[in-house]
C-alpha atoms as a PDB file:
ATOM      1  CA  UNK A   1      28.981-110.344 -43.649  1.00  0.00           C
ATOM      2  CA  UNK A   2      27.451-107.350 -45.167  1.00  0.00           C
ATOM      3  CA  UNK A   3      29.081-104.075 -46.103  1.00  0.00           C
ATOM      4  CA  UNK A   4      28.309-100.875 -47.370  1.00  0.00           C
ATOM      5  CA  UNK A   5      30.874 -98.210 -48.786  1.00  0.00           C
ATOM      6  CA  UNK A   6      29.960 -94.007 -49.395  1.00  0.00           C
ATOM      7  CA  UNK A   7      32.460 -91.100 -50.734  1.00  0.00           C
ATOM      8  CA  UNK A   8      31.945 -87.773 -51.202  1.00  0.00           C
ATOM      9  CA  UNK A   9      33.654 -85.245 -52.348  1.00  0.00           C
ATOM     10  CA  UNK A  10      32.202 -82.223 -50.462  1.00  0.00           C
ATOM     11  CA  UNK A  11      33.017 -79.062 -51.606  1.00  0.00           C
ATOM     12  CA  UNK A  12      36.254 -80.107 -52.935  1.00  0.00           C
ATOM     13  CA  UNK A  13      37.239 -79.638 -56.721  1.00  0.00           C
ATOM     14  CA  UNK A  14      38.461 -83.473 -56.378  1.00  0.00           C
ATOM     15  CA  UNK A  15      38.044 -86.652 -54.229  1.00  0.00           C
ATOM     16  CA  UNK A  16      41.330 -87.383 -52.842  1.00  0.00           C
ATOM     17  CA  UNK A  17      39.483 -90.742 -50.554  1.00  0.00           C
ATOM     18  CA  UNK A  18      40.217 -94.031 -51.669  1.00  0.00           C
ATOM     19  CA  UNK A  19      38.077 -96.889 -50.820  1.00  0.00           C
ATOM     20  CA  UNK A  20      39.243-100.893 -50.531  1.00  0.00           C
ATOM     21  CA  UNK A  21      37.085-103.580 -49.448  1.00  0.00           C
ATOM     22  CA  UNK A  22      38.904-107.052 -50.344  1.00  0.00           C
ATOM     23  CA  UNK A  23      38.695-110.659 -49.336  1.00  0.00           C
ATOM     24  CA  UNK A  24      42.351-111.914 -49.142  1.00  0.00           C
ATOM     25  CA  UNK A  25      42.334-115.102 -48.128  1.00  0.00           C
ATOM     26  CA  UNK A  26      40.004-118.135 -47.036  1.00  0.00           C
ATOM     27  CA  UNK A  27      37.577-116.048 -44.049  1.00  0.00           C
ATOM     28  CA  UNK A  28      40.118-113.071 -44.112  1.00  0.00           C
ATOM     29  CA  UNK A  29      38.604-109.602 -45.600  1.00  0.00           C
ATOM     30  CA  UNK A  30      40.657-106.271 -45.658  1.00  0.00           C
ATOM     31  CA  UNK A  31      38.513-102.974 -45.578  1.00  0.00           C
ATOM     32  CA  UNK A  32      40.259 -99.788 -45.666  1.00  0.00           C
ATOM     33  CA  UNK A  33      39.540 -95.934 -45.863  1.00  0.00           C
ATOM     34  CA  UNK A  34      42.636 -93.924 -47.123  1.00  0.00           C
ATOM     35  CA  UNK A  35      42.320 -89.982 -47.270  1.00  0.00           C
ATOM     36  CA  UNK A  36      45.257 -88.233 -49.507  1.00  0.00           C
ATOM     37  CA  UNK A  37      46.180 -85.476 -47.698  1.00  0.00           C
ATOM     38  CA  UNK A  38      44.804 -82.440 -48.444  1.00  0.00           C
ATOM     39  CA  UNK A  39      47.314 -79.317 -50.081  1.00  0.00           C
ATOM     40  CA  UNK A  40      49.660 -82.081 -51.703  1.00  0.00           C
ATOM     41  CA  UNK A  41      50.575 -82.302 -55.277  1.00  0.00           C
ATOM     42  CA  UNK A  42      49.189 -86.105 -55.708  1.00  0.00           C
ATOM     43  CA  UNK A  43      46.734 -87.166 -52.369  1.00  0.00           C
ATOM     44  CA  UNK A  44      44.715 -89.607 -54.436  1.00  0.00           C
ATOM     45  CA  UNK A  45      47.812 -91.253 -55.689  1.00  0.00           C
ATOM     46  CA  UNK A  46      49.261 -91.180 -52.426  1.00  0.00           C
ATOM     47  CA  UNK A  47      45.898 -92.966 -51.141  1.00  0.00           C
ATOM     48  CA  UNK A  48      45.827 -95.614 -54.259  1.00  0.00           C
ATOM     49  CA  UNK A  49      49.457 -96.471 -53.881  1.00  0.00           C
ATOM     50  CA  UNK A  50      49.250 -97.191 -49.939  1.00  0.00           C
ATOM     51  CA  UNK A  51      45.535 -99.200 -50.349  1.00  0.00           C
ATOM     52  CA  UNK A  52      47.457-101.446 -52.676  1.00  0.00           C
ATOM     53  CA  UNK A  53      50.540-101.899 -51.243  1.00  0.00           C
ATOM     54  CA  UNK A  54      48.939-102.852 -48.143  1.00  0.00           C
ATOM     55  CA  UNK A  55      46.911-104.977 -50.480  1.00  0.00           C
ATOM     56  CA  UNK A  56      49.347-106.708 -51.766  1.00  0.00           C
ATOM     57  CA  UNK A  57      51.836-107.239 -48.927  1.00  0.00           C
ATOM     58  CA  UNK A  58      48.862-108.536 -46.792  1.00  0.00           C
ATOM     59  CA  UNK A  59      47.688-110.875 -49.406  1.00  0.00           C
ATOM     60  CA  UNK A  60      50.691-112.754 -49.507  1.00  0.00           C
ATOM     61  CA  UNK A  61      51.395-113.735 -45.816  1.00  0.00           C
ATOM     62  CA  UNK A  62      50.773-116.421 -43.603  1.00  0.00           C
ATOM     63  CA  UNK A  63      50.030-114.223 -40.168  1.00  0.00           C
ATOM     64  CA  UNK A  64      48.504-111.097 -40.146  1.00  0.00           C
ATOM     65  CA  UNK A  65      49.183-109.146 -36.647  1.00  0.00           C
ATOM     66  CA  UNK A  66      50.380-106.214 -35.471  1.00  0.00           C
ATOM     67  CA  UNK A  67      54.097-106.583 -36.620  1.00  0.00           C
ATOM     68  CA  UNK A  68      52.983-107.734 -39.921  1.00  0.00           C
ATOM     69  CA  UNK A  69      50.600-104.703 -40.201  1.00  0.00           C
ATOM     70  CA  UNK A  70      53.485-102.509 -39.379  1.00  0.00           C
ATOM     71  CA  UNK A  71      55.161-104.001 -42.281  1.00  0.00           C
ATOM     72  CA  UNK A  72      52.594-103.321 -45.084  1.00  0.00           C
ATOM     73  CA  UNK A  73      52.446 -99.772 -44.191  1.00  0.00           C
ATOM     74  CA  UNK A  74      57.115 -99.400 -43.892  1.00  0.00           C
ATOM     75  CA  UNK A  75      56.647-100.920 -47.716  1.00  0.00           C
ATOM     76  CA  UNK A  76      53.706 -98.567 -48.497  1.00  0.00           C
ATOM     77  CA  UNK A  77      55.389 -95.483 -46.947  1.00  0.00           C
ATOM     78  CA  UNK A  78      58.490 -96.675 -49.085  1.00  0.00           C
ATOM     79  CA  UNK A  79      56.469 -97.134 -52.038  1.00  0.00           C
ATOM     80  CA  UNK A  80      55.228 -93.337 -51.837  1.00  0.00           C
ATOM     81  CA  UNK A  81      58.397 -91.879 -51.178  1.00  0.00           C
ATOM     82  CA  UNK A  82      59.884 -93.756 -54.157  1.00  0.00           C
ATOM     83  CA  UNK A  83      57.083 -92.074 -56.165  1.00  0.00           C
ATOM     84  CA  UNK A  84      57.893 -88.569 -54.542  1.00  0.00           C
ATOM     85  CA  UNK A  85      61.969 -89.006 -55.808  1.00  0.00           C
ATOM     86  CA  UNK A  86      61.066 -90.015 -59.402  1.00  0.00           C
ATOM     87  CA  UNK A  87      58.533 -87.422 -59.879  1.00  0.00           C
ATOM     88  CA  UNK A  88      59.335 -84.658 -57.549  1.00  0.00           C
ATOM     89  CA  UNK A  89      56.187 -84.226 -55.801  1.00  0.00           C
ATOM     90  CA  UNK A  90      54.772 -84.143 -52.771  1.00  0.00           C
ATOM     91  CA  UNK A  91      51.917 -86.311 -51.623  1.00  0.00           C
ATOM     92  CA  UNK A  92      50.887 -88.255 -48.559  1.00  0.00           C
ATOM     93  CA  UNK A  93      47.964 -89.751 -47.313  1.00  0.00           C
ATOM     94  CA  UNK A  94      46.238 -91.259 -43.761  1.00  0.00           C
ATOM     95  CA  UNK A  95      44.318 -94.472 -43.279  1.00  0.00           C
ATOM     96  CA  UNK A  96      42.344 -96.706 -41.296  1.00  0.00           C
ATOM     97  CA  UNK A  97      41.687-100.527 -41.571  1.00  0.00           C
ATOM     98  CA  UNK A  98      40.113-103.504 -40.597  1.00  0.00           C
ATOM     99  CA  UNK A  99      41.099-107.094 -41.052  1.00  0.00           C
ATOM    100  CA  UNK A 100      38.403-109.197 -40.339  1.00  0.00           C
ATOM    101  CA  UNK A 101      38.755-113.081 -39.409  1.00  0.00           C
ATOM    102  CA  UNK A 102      36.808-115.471 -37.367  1.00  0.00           C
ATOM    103  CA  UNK A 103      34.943-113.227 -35.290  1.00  0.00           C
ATOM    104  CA  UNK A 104      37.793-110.604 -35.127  1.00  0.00           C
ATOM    105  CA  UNK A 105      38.635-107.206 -36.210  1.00  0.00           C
ATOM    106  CA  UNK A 106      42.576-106.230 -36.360  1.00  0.00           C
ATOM    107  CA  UNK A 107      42.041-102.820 -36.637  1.00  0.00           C
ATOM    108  CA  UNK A 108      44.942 -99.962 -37.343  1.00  0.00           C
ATOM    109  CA  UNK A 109      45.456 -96.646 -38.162  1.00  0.00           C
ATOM    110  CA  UNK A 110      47.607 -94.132 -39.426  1.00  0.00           C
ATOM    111  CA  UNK A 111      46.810 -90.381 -39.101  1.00  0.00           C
ATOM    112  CA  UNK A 112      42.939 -89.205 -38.428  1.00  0.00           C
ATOM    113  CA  UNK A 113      40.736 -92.045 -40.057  1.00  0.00           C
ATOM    114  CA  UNK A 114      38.635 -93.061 -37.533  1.00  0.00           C
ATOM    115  CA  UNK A 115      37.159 -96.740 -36.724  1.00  0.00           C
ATOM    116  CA  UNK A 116      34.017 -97.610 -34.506  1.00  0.00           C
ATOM    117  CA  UNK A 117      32.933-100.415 -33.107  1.00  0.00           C
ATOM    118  CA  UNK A 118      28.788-100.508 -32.064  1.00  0.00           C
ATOM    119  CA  UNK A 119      26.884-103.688 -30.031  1.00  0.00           C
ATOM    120  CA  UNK A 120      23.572-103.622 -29.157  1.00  0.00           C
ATOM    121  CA  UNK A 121      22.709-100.046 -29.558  1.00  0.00           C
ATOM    122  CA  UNK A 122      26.145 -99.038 -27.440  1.00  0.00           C
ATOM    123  CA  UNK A 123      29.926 -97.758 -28.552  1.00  0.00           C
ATOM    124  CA  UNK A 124      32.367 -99.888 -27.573  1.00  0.00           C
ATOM    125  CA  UNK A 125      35.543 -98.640 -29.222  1.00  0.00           C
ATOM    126  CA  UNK A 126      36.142 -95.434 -31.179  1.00  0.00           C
ATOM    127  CA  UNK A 127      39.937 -94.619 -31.969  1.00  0.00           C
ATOM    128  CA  UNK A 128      41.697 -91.686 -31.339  1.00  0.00           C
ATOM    129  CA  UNK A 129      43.261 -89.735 -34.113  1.00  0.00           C
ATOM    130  CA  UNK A 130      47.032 -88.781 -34.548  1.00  0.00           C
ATOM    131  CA  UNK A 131      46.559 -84.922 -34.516  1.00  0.00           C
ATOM    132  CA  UNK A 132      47.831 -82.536 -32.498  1.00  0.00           C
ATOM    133  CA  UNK A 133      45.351 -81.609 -30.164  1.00  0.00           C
ATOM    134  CA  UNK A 134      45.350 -85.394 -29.077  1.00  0.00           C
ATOM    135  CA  UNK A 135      49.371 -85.224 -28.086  1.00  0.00           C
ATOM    136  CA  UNK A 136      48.766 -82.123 -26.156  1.00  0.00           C
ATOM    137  CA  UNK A 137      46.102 -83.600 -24.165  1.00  0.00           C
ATOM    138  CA  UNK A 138      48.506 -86.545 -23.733  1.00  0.00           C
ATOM    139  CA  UNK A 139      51.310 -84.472 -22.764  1.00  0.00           C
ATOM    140  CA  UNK A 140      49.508 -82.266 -20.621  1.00  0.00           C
ATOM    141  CA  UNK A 141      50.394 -79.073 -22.070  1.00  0.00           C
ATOM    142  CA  UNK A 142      46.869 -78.543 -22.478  1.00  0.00           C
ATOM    143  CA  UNK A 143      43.595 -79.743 -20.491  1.00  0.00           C
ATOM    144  CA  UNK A 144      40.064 -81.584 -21.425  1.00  0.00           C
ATOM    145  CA  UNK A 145      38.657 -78.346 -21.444  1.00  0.00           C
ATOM    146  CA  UNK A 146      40.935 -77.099 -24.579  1.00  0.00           C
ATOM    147  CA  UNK A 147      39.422 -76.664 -27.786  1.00  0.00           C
ATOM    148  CA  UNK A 148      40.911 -75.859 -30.941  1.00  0.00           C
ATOM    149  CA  UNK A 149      39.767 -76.875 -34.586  1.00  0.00           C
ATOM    150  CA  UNK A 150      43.273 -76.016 -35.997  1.00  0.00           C
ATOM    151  CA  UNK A 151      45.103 -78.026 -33.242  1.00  0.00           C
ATOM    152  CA  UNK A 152      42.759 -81.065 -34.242  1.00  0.00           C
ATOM    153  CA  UNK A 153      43.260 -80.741 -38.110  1.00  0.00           C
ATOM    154  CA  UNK A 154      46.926 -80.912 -37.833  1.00  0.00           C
ATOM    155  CA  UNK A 155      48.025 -84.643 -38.258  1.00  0.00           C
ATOM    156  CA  UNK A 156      50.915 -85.800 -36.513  1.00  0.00           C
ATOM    157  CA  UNK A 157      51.522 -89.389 -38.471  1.00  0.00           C
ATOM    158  CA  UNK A 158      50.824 -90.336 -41.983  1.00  0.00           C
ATOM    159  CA  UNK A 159      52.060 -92.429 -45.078  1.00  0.00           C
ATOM    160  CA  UNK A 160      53.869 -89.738 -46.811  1.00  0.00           C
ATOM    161  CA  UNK A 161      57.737 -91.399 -47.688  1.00  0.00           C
ATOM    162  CA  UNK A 162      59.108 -89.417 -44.722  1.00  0.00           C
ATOM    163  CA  UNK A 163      60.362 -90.210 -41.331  1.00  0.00           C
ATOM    164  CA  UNK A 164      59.036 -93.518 -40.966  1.00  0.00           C
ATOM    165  CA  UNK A 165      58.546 -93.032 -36.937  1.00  0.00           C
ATOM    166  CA  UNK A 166      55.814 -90.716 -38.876  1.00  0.00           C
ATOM    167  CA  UNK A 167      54.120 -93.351 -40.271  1.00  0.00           C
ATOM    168  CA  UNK A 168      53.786 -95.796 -37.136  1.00  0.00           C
ATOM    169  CA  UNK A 169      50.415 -97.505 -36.705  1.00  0.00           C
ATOM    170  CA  UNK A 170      48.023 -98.077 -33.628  1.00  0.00           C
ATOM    171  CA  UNK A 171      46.567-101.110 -33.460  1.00  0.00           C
ATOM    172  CA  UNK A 172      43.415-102.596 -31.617  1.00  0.00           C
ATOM    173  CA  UNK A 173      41.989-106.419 -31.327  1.00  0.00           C
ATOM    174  CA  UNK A 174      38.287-106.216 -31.436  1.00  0.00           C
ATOM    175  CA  UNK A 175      36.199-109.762 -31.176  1.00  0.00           C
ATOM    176  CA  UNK A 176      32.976-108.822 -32.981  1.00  0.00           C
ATOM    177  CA  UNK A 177      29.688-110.780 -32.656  1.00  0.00           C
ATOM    178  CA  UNK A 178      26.508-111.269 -34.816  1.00  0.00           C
ATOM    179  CA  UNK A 179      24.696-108.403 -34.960  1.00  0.00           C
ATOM    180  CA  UNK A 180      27.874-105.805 -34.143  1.00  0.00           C
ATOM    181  CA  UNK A 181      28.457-102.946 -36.559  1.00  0.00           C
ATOM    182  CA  UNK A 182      31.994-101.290 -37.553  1.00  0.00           C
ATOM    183  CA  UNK A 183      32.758 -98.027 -39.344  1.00  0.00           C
ATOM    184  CA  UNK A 184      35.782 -96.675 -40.958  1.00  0.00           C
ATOM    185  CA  UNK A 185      35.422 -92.785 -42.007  1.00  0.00           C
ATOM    186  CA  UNK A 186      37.899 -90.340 -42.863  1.00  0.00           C
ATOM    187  CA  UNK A 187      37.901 -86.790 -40.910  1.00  0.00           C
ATOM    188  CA  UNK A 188      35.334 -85.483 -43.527  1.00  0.00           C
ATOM    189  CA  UNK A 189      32.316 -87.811 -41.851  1.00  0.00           C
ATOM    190  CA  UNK A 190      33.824 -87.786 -38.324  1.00  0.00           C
ATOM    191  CA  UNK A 191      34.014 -84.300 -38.169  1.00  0.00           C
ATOM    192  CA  UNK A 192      30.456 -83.513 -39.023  1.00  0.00           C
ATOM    193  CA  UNK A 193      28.900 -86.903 -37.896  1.00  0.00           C
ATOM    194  CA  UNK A 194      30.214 -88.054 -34.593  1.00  0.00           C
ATOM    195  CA  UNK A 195      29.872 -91.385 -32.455  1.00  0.00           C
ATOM    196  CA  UNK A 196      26.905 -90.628 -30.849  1.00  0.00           C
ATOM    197  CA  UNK A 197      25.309 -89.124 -33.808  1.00  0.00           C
ATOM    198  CA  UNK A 198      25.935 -92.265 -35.499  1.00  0.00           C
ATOM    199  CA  UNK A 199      24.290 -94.740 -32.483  1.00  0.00           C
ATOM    200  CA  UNK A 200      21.233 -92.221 -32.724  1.00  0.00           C
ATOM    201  CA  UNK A 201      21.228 -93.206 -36.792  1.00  0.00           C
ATOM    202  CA  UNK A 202      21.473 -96.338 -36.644  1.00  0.00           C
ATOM    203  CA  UNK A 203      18.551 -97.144 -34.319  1.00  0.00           C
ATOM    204  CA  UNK A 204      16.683 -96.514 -37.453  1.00  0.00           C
ATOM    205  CA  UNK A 205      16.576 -99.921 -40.442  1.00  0.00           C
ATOM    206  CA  UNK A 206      19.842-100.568 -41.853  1.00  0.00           C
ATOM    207  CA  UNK A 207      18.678 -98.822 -45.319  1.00  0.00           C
ATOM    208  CA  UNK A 208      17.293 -95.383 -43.319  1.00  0.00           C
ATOM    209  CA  UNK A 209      20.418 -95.172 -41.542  1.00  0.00           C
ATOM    210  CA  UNK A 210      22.891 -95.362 -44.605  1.00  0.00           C
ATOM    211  CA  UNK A 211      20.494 -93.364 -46.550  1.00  0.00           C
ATOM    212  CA  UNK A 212      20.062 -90.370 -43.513  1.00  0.00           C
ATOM    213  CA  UNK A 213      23.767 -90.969 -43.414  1.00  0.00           C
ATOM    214  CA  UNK A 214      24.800 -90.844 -47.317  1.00  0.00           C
ATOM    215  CA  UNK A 215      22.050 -87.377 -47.022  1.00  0.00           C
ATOM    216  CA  UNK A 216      23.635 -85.285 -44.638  1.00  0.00           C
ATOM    217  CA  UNK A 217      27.567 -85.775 -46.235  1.00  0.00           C
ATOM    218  CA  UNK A 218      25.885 -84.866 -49.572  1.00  0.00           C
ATOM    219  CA  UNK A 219      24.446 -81.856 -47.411  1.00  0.00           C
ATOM    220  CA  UNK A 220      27.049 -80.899 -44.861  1.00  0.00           C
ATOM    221  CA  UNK A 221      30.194 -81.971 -46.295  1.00  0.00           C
ATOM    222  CA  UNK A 222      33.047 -79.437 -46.546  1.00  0.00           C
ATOM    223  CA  UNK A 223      35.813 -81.954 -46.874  1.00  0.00           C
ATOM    224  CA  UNK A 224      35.847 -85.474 -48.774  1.00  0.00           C
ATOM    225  CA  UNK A 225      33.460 -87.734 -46.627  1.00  0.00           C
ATOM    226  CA  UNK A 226      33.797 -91.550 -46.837  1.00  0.00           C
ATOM    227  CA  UNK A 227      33.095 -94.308 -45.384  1.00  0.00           C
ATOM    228  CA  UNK A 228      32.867 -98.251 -45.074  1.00  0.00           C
ATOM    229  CA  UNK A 229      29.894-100.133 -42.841  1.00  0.00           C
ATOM    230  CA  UNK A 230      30.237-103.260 -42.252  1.00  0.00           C
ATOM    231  CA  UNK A 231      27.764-105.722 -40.387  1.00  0.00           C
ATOM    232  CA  UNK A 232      26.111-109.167 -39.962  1.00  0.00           C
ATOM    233  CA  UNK A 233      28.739-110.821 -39.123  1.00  0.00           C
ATOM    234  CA  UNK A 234      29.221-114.657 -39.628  1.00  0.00           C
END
């Protein structure tokens, strides 16, 4: 297994991304992307403390599902609101993640980090963000048809030490073969880079797609961009 991690800040004073790629266990690896919310006192803090919480709650289990998942992020949220009381300051972040074992992907997601899933030149899973736009559509206060950039930038779940129905994950089983690629990317790549644009890229070699790819965030990106790729898979 192969992967391949890019941040940028964009034309941000700071990058509030945080990267983890990690092998916890015999066969198990943990890859996430965790963007510190934008506006709050301590983002990249936020984004550390819930990469390594996860981290370390994961790390010491015996089964990593669903429930279990749900359970790294309650401590992490707990962690960062413990951090918020002691220091008075507000701070949050959003996250997506990928365990990968034995041919599988366990993928979940908090807020508007965004994982893909590509075989032979076609998408095969993209998740859908927790923003608002997205629980309009649901609810069907608004149609397809509706389009609104602030509606789409406001998250509606995150790690941020509050309600912790706030903080409640999606989750998605993947079985992922040879020659299958995955991505993880905050809003800053998805939002100027999206799915198809991506299959388009990557019918060019491996090192032209990451390096059209790590070219036009350096180039286009207003936000923090970052991402993990991850392919040839055992």
């Amino acid at each position: 297994m192969k992967s391949i991690t890019l941040t940028h800040k964009g034309k941000r004073k700071v990058n509030q991304d945080v990267i983890l790629t990690r092998n916890i266990g015999s066969d198990i690896n943990l890859f996430i992307v965790a963007d510190g919310m934008g506006g709050y006192d301590n983002g990249e803090v936020a984004a550390k403390m819930a990469c390594e919480s996860i981290l370390t709650f994961l790390s010491n289990i015996d089964v990593i599902n669903q429930d279990t998942i749900q359970k790294a992020v309650n401590k992490a949220n707990l962690a960062v609101r413990q951090f918020q009381e002691q220091n008075n300051s507000k701070m949050g972040t959003t996250l997506g993640a990928v365990v990968l074992s034995k041919g599988k992907a366990k993928c979940f997601w908090v807020g508007d980090v965004k994982v893909f899933h590509y075989s032979s030149n076609k998408l095969l899973f993209e998740s859908q963000s927790h923003n608002l736009l997205n629980e309009l559509l649901e609810s069907d206060i608004v149609n397809e048809n509706f389009k609104s950039s602030k509606y789409r930038h406001i998250v509606t779940r995150s790690i941020q030490g509050g309600d912790i129905k706030k903080s409640v994950i999606s989750y998605q089983e993947l079985i992922v073969k040879a020659k299958d690629e995955l991505i993880i990317c905050s809003d800053g790549v998805h939002s100027i880079i999206d799915s198809h644009t991506v299959l388009c890229l990557m019918k060019s070699e491996q090192t032209d797609f990451i390096n059209k790819l790590n070219d036009r965030l350096e180039k286009e990106a207003n936000d923090n961009a970052s991402l993990i790729y991850v392919s040839e898979f055992n």
